[in-house]
C-alpha atoms as a PDB file:
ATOM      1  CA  UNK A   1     111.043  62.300  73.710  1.00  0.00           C
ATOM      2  CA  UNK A   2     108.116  63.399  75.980  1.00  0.00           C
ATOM      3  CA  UNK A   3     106.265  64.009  72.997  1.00  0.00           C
ATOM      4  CA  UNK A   4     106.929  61.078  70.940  1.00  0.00           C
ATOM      5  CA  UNK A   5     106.081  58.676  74.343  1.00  0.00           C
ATOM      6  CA  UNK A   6     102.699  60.982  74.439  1.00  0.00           C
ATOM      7  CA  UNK A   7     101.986  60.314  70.365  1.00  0.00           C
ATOM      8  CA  UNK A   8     102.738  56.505  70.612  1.00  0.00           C
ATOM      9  CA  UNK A   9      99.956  56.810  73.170  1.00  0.00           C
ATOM     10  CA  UNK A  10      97.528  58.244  70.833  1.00  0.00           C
ATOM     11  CA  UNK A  11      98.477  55.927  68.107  1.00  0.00           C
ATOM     12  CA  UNK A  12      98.291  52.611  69.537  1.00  0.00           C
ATOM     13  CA  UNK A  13      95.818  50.527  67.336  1.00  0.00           C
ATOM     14  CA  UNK A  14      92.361  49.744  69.299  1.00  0.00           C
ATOM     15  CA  UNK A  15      91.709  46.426  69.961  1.00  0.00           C
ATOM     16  CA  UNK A  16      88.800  44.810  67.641  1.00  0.00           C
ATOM     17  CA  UNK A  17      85.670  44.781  68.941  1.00  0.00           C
ATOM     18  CA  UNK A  18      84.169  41.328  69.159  1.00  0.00           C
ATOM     19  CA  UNK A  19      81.318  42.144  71.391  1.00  0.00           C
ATOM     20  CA  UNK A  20      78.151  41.764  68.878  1.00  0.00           C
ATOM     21  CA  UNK A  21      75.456  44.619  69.849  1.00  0.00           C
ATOM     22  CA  UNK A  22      72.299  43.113  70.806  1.00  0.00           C
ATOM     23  CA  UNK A  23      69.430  42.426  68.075  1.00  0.00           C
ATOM     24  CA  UNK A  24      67.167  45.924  67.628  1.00  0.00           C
ATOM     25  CA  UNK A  25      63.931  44.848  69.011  1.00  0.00           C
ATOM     26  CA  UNK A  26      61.235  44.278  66.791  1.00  0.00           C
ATOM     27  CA  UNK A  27      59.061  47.034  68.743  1.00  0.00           C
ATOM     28  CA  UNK A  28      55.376  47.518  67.499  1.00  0.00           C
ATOM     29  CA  UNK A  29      54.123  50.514  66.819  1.00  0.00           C
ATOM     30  CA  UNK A  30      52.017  51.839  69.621  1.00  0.00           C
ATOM     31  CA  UNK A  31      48.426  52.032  68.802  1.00  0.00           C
ATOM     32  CA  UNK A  32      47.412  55.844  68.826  1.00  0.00           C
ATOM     33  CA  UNK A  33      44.200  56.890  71.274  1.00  0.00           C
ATOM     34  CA  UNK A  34      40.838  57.490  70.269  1.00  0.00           C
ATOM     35  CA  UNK A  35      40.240  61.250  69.296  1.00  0.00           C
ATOM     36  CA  UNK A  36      37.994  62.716  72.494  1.00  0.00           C
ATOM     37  CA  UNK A  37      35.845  64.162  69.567  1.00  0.00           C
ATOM     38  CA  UNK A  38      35.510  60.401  68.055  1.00  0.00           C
ATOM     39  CA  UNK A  39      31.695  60.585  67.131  1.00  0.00           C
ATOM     40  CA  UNK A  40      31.170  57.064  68.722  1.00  0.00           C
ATOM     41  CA  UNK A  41      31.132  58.502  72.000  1.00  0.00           C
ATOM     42  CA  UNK A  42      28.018  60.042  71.640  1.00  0.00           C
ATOM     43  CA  UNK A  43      26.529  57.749  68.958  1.00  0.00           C
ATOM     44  CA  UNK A  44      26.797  55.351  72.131  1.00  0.00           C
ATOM     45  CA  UNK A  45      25.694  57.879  74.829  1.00  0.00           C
ATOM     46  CA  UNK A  46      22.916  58.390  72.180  1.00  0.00           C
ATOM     47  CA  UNK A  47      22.144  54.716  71.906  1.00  0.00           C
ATOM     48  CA  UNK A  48      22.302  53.768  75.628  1.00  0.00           C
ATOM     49  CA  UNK A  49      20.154  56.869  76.377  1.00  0.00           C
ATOM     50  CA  UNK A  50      17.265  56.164  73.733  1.00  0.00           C
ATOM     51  CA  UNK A  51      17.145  52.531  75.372  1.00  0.00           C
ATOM     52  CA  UNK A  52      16.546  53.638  78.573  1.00  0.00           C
ATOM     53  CA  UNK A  53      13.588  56.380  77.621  1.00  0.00           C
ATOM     54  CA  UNK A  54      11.763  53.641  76.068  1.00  0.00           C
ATOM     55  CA  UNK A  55      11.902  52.093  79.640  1.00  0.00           C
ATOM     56  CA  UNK A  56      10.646  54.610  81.460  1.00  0.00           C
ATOM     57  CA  UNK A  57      11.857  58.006  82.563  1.00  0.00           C
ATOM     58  CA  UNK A  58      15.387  58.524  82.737  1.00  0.00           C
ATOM     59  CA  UNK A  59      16.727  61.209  85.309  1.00  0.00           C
ATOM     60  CA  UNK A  60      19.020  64.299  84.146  1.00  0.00           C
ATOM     61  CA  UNK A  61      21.394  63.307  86.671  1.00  0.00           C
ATOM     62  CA  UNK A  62      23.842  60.704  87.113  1.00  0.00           C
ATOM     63  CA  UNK A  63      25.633  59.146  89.995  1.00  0.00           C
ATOM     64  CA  UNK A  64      29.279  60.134  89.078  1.00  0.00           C
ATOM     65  CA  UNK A  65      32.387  60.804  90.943  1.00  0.00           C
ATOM     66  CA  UNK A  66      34.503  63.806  92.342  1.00  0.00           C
ATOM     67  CA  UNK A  67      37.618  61.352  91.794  1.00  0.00           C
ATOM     68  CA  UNK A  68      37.433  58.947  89.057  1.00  0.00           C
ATOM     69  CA  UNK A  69      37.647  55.437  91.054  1.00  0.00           C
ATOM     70  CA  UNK A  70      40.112  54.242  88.792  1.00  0.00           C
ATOM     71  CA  UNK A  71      42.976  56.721  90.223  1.00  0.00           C
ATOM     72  CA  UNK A  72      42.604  54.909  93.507  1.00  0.00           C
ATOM     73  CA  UNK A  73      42.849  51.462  92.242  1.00  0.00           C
ATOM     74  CA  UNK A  74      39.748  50.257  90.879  1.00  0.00           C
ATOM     75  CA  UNK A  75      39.692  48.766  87.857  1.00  0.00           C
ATOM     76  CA  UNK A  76      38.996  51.309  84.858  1.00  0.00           C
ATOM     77  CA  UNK A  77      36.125  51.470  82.249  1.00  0.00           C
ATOM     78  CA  UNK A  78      36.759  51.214  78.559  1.00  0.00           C
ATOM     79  CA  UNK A  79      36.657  55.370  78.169  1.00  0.00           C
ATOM     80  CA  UNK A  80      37.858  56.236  81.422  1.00  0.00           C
ATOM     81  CA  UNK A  81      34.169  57.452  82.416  1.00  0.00           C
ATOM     82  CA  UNK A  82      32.447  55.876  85.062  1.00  0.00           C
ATOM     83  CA  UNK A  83      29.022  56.562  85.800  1.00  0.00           C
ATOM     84  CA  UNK A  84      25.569  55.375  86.742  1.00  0.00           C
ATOM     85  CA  UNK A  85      22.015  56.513  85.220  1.00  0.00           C
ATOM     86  CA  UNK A  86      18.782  56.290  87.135  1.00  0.00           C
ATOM     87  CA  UNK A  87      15.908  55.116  85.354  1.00  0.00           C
ATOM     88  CA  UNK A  88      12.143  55.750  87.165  1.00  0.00           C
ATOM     89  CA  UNK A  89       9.663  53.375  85.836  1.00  0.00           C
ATOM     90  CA  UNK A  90       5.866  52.915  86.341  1.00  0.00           C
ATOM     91  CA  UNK A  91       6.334  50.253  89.469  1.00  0.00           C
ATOM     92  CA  UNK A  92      10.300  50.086  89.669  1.00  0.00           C
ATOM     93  CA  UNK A  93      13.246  51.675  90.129  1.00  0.00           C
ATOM     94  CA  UNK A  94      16.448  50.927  87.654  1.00  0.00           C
ATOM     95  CA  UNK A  95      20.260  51.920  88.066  1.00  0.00           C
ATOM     96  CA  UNK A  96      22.035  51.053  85.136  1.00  0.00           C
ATOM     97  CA  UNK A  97      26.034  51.654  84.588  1.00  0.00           C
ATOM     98  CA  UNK A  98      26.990  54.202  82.596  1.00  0.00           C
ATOM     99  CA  UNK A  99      30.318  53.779  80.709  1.00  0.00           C
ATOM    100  CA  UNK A 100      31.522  50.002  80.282  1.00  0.00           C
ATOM    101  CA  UNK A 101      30.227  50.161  76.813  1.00  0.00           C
ATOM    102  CA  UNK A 102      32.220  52.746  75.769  1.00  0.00           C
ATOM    103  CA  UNK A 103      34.557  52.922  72.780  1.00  0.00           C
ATOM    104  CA  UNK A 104      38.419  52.423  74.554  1.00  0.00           C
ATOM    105  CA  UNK A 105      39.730  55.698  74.721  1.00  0.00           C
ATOM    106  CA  UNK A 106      43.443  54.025  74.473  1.00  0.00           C
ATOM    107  CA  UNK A 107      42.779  52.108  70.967  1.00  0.00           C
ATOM    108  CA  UNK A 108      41.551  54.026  68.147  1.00  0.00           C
ATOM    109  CA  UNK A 109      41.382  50.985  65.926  1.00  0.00           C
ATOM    110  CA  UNK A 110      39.318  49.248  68.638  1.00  0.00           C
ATOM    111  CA  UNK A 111      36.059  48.462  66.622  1.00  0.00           C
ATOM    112  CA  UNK A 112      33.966  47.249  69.767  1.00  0.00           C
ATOM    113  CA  UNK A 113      31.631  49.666  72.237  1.00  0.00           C
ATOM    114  CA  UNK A 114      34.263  48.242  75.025  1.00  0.00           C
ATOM    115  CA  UNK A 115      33.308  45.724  76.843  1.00  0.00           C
ATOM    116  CA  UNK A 116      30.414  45.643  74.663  1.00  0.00           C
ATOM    117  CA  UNK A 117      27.864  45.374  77.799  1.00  0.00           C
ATOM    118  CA  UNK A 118      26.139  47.518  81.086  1.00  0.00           C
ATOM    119  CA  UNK A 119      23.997  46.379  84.047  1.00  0.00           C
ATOM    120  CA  UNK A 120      21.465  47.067  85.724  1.00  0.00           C
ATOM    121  CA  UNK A 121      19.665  46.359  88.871  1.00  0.00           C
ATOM    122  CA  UNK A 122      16.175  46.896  89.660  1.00  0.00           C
ATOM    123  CA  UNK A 123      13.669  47.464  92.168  1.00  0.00           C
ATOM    124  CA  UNK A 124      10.385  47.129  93.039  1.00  0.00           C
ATOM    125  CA  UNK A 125       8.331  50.173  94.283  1.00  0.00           C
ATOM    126  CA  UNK A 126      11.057  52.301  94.898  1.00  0.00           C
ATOM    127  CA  UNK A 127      10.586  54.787  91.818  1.00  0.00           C
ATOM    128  CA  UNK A 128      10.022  57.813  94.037  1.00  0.00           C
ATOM    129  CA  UNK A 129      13.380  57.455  95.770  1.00  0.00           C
ATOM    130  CA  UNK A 130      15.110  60.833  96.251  1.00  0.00           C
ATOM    131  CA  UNK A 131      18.856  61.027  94.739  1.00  0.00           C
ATOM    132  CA  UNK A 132      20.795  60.919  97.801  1.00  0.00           C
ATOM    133  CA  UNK A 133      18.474  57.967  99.135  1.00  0.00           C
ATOM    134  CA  UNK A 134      19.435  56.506  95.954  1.00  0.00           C
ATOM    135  CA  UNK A 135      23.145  56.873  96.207  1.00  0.00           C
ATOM    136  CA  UNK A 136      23.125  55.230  99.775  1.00  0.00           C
ATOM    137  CA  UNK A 137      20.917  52.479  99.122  1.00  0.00           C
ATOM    138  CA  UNK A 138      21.755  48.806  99.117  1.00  0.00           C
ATOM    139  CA  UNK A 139      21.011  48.514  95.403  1.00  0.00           C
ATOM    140  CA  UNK A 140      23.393  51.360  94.249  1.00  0.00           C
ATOM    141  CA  UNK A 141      26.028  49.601  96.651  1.00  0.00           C
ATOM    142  CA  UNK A 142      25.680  46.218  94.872  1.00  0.00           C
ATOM    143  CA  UNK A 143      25.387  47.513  91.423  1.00  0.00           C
ATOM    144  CA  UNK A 144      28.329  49.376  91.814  1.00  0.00           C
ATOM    145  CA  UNK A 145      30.556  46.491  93.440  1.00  0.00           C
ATOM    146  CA  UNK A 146      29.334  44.423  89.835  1.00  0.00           C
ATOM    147  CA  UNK A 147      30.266  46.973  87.802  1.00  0.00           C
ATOM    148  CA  UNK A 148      33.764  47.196  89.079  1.00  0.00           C
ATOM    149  CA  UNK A 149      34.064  43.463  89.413  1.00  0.00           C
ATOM    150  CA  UNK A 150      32.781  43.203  85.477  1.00  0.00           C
ATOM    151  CA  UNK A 151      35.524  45.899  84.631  1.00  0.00           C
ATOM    152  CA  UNK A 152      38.314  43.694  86.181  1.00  0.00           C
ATOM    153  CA  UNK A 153      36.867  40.664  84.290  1.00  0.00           C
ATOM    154  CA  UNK A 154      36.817  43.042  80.914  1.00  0.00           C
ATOM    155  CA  UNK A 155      33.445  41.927  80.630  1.00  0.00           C
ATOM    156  CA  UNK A 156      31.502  38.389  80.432  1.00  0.00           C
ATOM    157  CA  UNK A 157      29.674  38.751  77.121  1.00  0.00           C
ATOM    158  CA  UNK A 158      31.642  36.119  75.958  1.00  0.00           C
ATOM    159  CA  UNK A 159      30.481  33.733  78.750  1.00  0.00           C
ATOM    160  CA  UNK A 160      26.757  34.780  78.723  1.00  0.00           C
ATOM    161  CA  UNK A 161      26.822  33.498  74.538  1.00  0.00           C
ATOM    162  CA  UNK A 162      27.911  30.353  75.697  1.00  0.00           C
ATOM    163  CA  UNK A 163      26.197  29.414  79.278  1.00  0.00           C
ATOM    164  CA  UNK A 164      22.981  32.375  79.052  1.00  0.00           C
ATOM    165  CA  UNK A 165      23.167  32.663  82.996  1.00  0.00           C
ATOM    166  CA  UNK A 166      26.374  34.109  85.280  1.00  0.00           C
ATOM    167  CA  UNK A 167      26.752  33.567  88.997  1.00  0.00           C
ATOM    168  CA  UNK A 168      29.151  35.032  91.432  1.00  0.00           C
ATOM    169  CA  UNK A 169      29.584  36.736  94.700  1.00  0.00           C
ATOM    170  CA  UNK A 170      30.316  40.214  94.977  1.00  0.00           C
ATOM    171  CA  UNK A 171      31.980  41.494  98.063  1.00  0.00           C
ATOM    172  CA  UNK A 172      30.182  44.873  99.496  1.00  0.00           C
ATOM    173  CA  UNK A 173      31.065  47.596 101.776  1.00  0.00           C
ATOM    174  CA  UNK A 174      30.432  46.900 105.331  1.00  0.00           C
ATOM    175  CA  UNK A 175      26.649  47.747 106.492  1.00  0.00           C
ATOM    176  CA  UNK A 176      25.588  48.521 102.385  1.00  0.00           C
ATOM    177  CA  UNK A 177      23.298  45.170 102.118  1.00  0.00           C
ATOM    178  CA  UNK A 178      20.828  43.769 104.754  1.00  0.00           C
ATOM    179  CA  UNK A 179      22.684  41.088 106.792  1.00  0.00           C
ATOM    180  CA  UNK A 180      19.694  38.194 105.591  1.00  0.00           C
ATOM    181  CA  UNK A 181      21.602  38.428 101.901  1.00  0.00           C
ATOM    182  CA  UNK A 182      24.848  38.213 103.053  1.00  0.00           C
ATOM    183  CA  UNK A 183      27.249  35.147 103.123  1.00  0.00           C
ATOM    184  CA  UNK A 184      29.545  34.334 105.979  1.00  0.00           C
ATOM    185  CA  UNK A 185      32.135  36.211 104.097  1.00  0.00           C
ATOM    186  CA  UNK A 186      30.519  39.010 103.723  1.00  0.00           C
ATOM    187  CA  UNK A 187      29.671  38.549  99.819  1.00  0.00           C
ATOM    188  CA  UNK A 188      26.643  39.156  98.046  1.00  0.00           C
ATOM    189  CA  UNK A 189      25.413  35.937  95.346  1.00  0.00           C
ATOM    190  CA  UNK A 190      24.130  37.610  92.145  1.00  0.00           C
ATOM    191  CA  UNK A 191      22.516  36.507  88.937  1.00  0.00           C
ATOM    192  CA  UNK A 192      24.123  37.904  85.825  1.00  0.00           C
ATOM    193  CA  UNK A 193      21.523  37.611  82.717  1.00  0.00           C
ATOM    194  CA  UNK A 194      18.166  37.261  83.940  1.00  0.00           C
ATOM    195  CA  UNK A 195      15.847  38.574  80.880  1.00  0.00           C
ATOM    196  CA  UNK A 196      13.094  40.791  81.977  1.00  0.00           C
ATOM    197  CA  UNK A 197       9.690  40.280  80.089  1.00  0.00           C
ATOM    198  CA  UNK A 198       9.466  42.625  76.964  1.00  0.00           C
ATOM    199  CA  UNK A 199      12.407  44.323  76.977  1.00  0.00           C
ATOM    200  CA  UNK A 200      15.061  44.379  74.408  1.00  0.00           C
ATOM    201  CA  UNK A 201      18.439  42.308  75.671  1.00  0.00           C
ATOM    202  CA  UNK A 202      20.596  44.470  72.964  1.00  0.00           C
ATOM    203  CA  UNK A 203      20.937  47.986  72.312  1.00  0.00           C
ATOM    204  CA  UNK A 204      20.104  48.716  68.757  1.00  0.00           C
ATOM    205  CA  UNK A 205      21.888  51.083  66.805  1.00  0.00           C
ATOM    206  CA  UNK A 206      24.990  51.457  68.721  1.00  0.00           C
ATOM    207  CA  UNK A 207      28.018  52.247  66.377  1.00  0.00           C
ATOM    208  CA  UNK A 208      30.734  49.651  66.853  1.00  0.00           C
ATOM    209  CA  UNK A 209      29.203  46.618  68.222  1.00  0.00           C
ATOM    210  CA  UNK A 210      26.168  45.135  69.828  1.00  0.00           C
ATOM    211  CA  UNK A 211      25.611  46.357  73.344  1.00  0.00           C
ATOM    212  CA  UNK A 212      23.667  43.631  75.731  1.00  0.00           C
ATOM    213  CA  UNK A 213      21.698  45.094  78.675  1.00  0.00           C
ATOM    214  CA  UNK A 214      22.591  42.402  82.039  1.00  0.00           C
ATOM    215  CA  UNK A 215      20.214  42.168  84.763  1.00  0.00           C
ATOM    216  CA  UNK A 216      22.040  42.082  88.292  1.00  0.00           C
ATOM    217  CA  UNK A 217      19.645  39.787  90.456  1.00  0.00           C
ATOM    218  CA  UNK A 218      20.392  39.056  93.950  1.00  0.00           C
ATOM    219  CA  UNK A 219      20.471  35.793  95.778  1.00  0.00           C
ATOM    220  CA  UNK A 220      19.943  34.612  99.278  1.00  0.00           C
ATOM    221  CA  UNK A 221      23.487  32.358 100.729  1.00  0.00           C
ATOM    222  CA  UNK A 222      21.457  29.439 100.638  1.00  0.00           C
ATOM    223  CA  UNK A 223      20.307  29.923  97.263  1.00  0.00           C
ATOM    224  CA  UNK A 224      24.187  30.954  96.294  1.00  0.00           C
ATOM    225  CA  UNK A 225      25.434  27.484  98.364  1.00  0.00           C
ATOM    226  CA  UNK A 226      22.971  25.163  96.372  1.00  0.00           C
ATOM    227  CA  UNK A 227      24.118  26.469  93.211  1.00  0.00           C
ATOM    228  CA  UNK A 228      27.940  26.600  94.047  1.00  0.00           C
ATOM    229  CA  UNK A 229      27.687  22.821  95.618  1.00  0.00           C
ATOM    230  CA  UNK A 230      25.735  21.812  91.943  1.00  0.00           C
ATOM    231  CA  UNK A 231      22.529  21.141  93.787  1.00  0.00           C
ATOM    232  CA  UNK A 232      20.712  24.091  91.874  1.00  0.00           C
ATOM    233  CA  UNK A 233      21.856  24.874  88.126  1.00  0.00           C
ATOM    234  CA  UNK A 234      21.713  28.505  87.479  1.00  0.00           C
ATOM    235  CA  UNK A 235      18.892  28.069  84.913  1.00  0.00           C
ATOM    236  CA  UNK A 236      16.610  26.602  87.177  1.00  0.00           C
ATOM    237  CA  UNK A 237      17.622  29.340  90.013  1.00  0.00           C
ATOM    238  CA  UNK A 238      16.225  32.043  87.413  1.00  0.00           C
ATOM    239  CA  UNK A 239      13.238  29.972  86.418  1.00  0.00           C
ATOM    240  CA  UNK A 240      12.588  29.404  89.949  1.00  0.00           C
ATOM    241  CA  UNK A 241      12.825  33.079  90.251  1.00  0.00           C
ATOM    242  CA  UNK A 242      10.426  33.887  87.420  1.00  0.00           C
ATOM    243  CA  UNK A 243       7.815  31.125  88.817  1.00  0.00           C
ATOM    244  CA  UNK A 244       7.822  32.996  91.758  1.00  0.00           C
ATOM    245  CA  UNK A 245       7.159  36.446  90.199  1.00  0.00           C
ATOM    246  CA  UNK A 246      10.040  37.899  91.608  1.00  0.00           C
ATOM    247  CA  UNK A 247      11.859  37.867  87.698  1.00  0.00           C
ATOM    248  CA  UNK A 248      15.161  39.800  87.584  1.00  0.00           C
ATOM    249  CA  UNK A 249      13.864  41.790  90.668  1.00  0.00           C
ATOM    250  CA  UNK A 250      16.184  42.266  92.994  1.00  0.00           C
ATOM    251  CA  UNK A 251      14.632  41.762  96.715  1.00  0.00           C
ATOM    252  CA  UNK A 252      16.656  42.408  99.974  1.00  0.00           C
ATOM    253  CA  UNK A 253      13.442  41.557 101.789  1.00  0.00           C
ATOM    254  CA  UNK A 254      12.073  38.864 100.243  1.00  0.00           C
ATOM    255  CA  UNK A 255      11.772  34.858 101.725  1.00  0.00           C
ATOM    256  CA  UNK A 256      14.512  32.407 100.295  1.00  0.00           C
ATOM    257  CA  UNK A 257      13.430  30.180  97.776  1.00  0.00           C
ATOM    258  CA  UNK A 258      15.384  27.369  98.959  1.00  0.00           C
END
């Protein structure tokens, strides 16, 4: 009898299921990474390089990091690489990013030089600037602050087709920029765009896309306040700029125009 009681157990019909499963979901198939070996790399390191040596002289080194700043929470470059090149010309001193044109390392169908752009800033008379002098100067600081700020944007190429000139303010690291080209807050105003005289405002020959070279020129708070108020369109801030002789030049020392 135990055993029966035990069998009836076992053969008691299940109920019917009447719970419907939920819908597969239409997943799409991840995109796969670009090879490290993906010859575009260095067809764009090529590129970017070439461009530069027709400028002037183009150091060995490049400001780099121990830690790349995108493990600590700064936005990240196309190809994970962020650097900066120092260029020494005749009368000036350049430091251009080094990495936001980069293929994306995550897309290997991605047929853009990422964010299809890198800036520069540049100086007057400061050529013979040692490395480390370079590294803690208030250039470096503000070009670096734009680059990361341009990386969180994912770039402004876009906006530069359609209005030429770019203004913001870029907030810097306490003591990097002289306190005359600082805002109440703390910000620096910048120029994105600014064309210096004969030079080339695309890189030629780079594999994927076109690459445009952005000047990074900086502005005194009153000259950032007339053109966030609408007093001063950002045209006429750079044509003031050129009528001046300062061009794309960025001065920490020099008087207001405004």
């Amino acid at each position: 009898m135990m055993f029966n009681w035990i069998k009836s157990l076992f053969n008691t019909p299940t109920p019917a299921n009447t719970h419907k499963p939920d819908p597969t979901p239409d997943l799409q198939p991840t995109t796969p990474p670009r090879d490290p070996e993906d010859p575009a790399y260095q067809k764009t390191h090529d590129a970017i390089q070439a461009y530069w040596e027709k400028i002037g002289t183009v150091d060995s080194d490049v400001i780099s990091y121990l830690i790349n700043p995108a493990f600590m929470g700064s936005p990240p470059w196309p190809g994970g690489r962020q650097a900066f090149k120092i260029i020494r010309t005749s009368n000036s001193l350049i430091i251009a990013s080094d990495g936001l044109s980069d293929p994306f390392d995550e897309d290997a169908d991605s047929q853009c030089n990422g964010f299809e752009m890198e800036i520069y800033i540049e100086v007057e008379a400061q050529q013979d600037m040692t490395f480390d002098d370079i590294k803690n100067s208030a250039a470096f600081s503000l070009i670096e602050q734009c680059a990361r700020q341009i990386a969180e944007w994912g770039g402004i190429t876009t906006l530069l087709d359609q209005i030429k000139i770019v203004s913001s303010e870029i907030p810097v690291p306490d003591g990097a920029i002289p306190e005359t080209f600082l805002n109440q807050d703390e910000y620096v105003g910048v120029l994105f765009g600014m064309e210096a005289e004969n030079r080339p405002t695309f890189v030629p020959d780079t594999p994927l896309s076109p690459v445009r070279m952005v000047a990074v020129t900086a502005l005194s708070p009153a000259e950032v306040q007339d053109i966030a108020m609408g007093k001063l369109p950002r045209e006429q801030m750079a044509q003031m700029l050129m009528d001046a002789g300062h061009g794309p030049i960025s001065d920490f020392h020099r008087d207001s125009l405004v």
